[in-house]
Protein backbone atom coordinates (compact mmCIF):
# COMPACT_ATOMS: atom_id res chain seq x y z
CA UNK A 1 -8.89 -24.42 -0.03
CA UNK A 2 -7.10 -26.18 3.18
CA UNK A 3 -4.38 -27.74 4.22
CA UNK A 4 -5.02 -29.62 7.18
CA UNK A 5 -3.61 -30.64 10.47
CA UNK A 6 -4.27 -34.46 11.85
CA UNK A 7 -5.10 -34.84 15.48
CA UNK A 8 -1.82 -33.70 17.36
CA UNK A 9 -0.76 -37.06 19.90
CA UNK A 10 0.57 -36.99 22.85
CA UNK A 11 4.14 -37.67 22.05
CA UNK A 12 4.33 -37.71 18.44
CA UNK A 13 4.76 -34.72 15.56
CA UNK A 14 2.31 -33.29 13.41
CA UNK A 15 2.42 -33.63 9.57
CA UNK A 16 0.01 -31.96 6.73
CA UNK A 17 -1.45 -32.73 3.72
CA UNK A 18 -3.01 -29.91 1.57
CA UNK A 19 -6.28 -30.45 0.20
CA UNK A 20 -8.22 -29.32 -2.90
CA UNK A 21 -6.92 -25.68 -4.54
CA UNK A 22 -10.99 -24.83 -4.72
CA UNK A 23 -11.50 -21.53 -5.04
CA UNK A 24 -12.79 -18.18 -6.89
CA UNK A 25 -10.64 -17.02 -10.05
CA UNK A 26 -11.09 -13.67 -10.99
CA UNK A 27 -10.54 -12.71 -14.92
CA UNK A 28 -10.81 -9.17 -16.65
CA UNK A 29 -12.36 -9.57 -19.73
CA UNK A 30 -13.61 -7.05 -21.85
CA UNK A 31 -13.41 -4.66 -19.07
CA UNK A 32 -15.95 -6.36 -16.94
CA UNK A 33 -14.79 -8.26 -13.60
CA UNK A 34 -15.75 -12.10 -13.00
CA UNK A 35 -15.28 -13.60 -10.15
CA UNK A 36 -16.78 -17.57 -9.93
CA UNK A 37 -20.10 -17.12 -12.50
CA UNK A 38 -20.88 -13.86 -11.33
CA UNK A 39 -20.42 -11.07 -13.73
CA UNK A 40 -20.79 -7.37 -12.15
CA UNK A 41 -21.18 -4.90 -14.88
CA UNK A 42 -22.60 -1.44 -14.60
CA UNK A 43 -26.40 -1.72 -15.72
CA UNK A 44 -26.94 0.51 -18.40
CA UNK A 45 -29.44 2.80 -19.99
CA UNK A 46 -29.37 4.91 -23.18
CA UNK A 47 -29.74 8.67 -23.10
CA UNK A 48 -31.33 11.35 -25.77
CA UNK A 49 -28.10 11.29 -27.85
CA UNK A 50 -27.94 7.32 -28.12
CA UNK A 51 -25.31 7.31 -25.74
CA UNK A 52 -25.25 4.71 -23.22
CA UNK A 53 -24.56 5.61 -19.70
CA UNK A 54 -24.44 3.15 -16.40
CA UNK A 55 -27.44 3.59 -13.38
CA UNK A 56 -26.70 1.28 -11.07
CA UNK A 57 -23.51 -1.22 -9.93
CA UNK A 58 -23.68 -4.51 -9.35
CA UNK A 59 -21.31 -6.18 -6.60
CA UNK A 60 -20.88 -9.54 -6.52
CA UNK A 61 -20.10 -12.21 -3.30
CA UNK A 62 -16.87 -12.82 -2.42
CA UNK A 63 -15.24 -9.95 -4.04
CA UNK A 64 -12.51 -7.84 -1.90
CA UNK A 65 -11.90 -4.65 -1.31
CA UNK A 66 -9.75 -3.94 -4.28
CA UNK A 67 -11.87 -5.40 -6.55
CA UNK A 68 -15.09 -3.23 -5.85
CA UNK A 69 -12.44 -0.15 -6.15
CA UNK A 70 -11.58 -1.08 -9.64
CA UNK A 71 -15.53 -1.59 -10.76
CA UNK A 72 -16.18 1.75 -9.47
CA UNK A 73 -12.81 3.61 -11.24
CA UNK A 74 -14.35 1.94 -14.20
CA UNK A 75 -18.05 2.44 -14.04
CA UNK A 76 -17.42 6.44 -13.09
CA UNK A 77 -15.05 6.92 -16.00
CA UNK A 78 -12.00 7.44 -13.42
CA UNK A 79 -8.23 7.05 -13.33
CA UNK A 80 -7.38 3.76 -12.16
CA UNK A 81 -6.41 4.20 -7.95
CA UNK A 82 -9.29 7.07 -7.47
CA UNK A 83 -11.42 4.56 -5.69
CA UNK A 84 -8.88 3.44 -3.23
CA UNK A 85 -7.41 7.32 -2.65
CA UNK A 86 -10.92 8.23 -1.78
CA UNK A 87 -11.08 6.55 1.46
CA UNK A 88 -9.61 9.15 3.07
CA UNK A 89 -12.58 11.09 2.80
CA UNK A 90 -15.36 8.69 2.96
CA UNK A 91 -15.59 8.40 6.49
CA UNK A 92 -17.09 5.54 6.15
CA UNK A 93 -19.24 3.89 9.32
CA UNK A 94 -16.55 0.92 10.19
CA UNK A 95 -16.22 -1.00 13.39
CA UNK A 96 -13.16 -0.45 15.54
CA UNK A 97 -11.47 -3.55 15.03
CA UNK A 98 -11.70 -2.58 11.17
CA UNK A 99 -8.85 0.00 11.35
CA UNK A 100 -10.29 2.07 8.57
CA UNK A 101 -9.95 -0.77 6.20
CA UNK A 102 -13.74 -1.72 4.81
CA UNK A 103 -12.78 -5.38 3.49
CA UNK A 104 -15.86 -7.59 4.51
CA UNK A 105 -18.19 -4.55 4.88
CA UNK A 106 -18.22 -3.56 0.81
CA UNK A 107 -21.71 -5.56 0.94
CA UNK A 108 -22.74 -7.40 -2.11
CA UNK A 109 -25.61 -5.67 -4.16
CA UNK A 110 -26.98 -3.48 -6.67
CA UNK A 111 -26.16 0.03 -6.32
CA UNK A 112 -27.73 3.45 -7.82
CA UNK A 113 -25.61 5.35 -9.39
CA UNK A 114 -27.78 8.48 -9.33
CA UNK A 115 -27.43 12.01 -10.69
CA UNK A 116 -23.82 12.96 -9.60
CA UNK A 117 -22.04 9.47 -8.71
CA UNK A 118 -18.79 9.48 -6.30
CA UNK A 119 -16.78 6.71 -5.26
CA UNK A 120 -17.66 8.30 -1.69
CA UNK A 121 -21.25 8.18 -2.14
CA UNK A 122 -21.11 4.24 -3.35
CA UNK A 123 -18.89 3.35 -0.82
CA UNK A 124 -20.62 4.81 1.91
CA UNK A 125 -23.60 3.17 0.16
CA UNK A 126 -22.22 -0.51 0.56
CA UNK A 127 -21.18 0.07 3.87
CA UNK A 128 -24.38 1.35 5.40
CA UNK A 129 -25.91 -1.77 3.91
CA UNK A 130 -23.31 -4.21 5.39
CA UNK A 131 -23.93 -2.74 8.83
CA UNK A 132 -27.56 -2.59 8.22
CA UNK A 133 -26.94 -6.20 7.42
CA UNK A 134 -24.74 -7.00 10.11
CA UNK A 135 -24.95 -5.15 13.31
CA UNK A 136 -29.36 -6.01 13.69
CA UNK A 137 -30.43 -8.57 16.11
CA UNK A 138 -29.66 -12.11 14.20
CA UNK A 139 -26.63 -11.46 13.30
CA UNK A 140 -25.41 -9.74 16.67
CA UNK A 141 -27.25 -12.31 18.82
CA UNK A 142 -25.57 -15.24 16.37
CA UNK A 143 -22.08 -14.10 17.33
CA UNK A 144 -22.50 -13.89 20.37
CA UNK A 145 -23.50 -17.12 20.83
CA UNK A 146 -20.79 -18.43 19.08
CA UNK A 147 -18.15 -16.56 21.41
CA UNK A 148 -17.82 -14.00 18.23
CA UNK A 149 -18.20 -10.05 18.18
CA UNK A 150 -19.56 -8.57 14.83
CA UNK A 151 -16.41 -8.05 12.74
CA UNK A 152 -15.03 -11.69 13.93
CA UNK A 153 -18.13 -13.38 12.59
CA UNK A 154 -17.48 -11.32 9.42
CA UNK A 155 -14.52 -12.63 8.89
CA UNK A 156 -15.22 -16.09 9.38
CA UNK A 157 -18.04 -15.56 6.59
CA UNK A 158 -15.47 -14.21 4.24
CA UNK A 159 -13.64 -17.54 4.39
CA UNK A 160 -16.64 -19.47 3.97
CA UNK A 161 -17.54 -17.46 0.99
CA UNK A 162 -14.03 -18.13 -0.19
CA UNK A 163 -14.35 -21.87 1.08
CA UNK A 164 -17.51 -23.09 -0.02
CA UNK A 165 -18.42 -24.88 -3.10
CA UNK A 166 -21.58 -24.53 -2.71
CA UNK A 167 -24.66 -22.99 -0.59
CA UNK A 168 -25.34 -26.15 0.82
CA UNK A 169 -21.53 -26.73 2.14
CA UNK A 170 -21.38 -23.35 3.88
CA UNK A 171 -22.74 -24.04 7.16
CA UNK A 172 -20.44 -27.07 7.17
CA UNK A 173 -17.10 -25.00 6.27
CA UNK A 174 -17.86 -22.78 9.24
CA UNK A 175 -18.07 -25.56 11.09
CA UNK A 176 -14.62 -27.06 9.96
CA UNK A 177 -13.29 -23.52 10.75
CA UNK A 178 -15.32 -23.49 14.88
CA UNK A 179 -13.85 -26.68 15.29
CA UNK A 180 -10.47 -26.09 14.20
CA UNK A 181 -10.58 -22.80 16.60
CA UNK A 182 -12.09 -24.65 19.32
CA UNK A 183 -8.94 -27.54 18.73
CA UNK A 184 -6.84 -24.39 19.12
CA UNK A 185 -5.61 -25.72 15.24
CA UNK A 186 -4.09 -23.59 12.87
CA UNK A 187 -7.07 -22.83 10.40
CA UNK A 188 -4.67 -24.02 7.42
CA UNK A 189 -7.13 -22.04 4.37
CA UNK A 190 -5.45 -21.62 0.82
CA UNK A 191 -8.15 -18.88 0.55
CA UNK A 192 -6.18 -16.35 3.06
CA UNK A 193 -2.56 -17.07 1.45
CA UNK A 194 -4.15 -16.10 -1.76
CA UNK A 195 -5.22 -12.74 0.04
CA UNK A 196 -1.77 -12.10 1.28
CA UNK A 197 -0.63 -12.23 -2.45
CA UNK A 198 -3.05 -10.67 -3.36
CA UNK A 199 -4.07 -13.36 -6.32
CA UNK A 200 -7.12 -15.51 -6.97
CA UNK A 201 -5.37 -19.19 -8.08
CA UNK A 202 -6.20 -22.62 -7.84
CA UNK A 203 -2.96 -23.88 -6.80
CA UNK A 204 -0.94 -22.88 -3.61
CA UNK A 205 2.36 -23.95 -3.48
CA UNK A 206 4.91 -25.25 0.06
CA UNK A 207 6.81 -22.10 -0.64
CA UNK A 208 2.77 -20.32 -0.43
CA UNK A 209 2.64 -21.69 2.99
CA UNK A 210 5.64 -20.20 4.14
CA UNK A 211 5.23 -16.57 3.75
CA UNK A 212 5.69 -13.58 6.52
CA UNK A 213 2.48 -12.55 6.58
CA UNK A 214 -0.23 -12.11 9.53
CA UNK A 215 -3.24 -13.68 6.63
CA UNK A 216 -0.99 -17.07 6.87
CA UNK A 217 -3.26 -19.20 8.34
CA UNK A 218 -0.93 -21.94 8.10
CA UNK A 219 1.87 -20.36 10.09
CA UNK A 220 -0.35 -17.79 12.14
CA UNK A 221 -3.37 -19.39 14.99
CA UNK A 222 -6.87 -17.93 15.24
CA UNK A 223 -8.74 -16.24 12.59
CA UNK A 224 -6.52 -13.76 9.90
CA UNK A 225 -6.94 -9.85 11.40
CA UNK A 226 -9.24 -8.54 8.86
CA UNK A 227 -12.23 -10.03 6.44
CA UNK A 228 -10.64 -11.55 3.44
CA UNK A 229 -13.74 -10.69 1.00
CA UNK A 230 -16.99 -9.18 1.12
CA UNK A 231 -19.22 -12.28 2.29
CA UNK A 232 -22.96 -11.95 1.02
CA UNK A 233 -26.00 -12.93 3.38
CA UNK A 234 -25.89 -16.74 2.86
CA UNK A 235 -22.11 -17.04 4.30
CA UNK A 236 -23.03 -14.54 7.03
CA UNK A 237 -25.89 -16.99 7.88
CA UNK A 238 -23.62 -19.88 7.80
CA UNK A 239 -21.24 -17.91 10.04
CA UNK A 240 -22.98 -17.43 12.74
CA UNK A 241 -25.09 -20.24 12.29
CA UNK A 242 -23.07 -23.60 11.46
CA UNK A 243 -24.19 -26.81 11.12
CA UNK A 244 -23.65 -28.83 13.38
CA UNK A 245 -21.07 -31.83 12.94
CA UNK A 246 -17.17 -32.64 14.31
CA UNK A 247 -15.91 -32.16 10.91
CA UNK A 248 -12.14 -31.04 10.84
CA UNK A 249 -11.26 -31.63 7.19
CA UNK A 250 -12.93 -31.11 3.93
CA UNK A 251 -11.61 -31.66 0.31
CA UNK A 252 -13.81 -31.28 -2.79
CA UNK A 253 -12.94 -34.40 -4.72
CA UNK A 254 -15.01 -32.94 -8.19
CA UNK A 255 -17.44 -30.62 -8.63
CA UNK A 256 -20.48 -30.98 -6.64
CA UNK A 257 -18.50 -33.21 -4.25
CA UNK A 258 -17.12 -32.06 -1.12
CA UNK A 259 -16.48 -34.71 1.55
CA UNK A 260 -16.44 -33.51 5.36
CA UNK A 261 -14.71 -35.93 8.03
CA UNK A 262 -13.41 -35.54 11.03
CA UNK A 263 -11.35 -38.93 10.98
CA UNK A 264 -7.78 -38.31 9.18
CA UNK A 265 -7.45 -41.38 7.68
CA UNK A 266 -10.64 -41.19 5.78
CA UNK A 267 -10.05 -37.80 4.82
CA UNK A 268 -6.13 -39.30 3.47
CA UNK A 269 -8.46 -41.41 1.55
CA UNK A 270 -10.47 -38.73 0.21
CA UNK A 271 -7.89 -36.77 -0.57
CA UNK A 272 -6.08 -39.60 -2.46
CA UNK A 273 -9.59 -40.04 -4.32
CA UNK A 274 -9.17 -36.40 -5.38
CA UNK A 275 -5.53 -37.00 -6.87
CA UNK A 276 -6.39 -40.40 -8.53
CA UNK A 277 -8.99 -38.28 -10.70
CA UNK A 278 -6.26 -35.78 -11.62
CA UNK A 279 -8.10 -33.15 -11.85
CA UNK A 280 -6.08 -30.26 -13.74
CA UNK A 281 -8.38 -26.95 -12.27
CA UNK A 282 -7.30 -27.90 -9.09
CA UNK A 283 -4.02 -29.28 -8.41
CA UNK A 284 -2.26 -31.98 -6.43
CA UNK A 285 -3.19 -32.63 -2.65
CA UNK A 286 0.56 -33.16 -1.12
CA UNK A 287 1.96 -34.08 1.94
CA UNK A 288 4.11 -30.57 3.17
C-alpha cells in the first residue's frame, strides 16, 4: 500500500496520488488467527484421557507484535493481556534501538510448547531465533552495505512483508522503498498508517494520511522508528538484498499484477488501469 510522491521540480509543488489498498487482513475465526492464507493454530496432540492438548505454535509472516501475544494467551489457556504483561520479565535479547519493544524480532516459525509452557519461555524462544536469524554474517554484512544497521534493515523487511504481493515483488518493493530514501522522499506506505491504528484494512482514507503519529510515513521522512511486523526470511533477504531497478512507484492493478515504474506518468496510467477495473477488495487510487 503507497501513496506516492512525483518527482519534486524545481519551482513547482508536489501533488499525490494513492495507490492500491494491498495488504494483509487479519480475521478471528473460530478462535484461530489468519492473517493473508496463513492460518497459525496450535498443533495438537491427544493425551491418555482423549483430551486434546497443543505441542507446538505456529507463527506466521507478517504478523505483529500483538498478534503473536494473543496466539500465545490463547494456546496457554490464559487471560487475554498475560502475553503482553509478561514482557516485563522476559528479558528478552533486543537490540538497543528496539527500546524493549520486540516488534520485527517475534520471528516466524514453529514453536515447542514443551512440558511447562510460558509466554516467557516462547517469547524468548522467537527472539533468540530472530537474532540467530538476523545478527550472522549475511544479514549483518547486507546492511551494511546498504548504509543499514541490523534493526533498520528489519524494519525495512517488515514493510516489504507488508508491501509485497508476492515473493517475486519483494526485492523490488525494497527497492521502491532505497530509492525513495535515497530521493530523501517521504516513503508514503498505507502499511505503516494501518500500524498506527492499529488495524489491518484495505482502504486508507485522506483523513488516514493525516494522523499525529511518528508510523506516518506520509507526513514523517525516513523509515517509521520501530519494525511494523515480524518479517520472515524471504523479506529479510529482499531487505538487504534488493533488486536492482529505479523504480519509485508500484500499484498492484489485480492480483498477480504489480507494475513498478519510475516514470509518473506511466505509473498515473497504471494507476488509472487499477480504478477502471474497479476492483472492490481494494479501493479507489485518488489524487490527495
Amino acid at each position: 500500500m503507497q501513496t506516492n510522491t512525483p518527482p519534486r521540480s524545481a519551482r513547482g509543488t508536489r501533488r499525490t496520488i494513492r495507490l492500491t489498498r494491498r495488504g494483509r487482513i487479519a480475521l478471528i475465526a473460530t478462535g484461530a488467527i489468519v492473517a493473508g492464507t496463513a492460518v497459525a493454530v496450535p498443533l495438537l496432540m491427544t493425551d491418555d484421557e482423549g483430551e486434546s492438548r497443543p505441542t507446538s505454535l505456529v507463527i506466521p509472516e507478517g504478523w505483529r507484535a500483538t498478534q503473536v501475544y494473543d496466539a500465545v494467551d490463547k494456546t496457554l489457556a490464559l487471560p487475554a493481556g498475560t502475553t503482553k504483561k509478561s514482557l516485563a520479565k522476559a528479558n528478552l535479547k533486543l537490540p538497543n534501538d528496539a527500546g524493549g519493544n520486540p516488534e520485527g524480532y517475534l520471528f516466524p516459525a514453529t514453536y515447542p510448547l514443551g512440558e511447562e509452557p510460558t509466554p516467557e519461555k516462547l517469547l524468548t524462544a522467537m527472539v533468540d531465533t530472530a537474532n540467530e536469524k538476523f545478527t550472522g554474517a549475511p544479514v549483518a554484512a547486507g546492511a551494511q552495505r546498504n548504509a543499514l544497521n541490523v534493526y533498520q534493515a528489519v524494519t525495512i523487511a517488515s514493510i516489504v512483508q507488508a508491501e509485497a504481493a508476492t515473493k517475486e515483488d519483494m526485492g523490488k518493493v525494497a527497492r521502491v522503498i532505497f530509492n525513495r530514501l535515497e530521493r530523501g522522499m517521504p516513503l508514503q506506505m498505507d502499511s505503516t498508517i494501518n500500524y498506527a491504528l492499529g488495524r489491518s484494512t484495505l482502504k486508507t482514507t485522506t483523513k488516514d494520511t493525516r494522523i499525529d503519529s511518528p508510523y506516518n510515513s506520509y507526513q514523517r521522512m525516513g523509515l517509521p522508528p520501530t519494525p511494523i511486523a515480524n518479517p520472515g526470511e524471504d523479506a529479510m533477504g529482499a531487505a538487504i538484498n534488493p533488486t536492482p531497478g529505479d523504480w519509485l512507484y508500484f500499484v498492484t492493478i489485480k492480483p498477480g499484477d504489480t507494475r513498478f515504474t519510475a516514470d509518473y506518468a506511466e505509473h498515473q496510467r497504471n494507476v488509472a488501469e487499477f480504478n477502471r477495473l474497479g476492483q472492490s477488495t481494494s479501493g479507489k487510487a485518488q489524487d490527495t
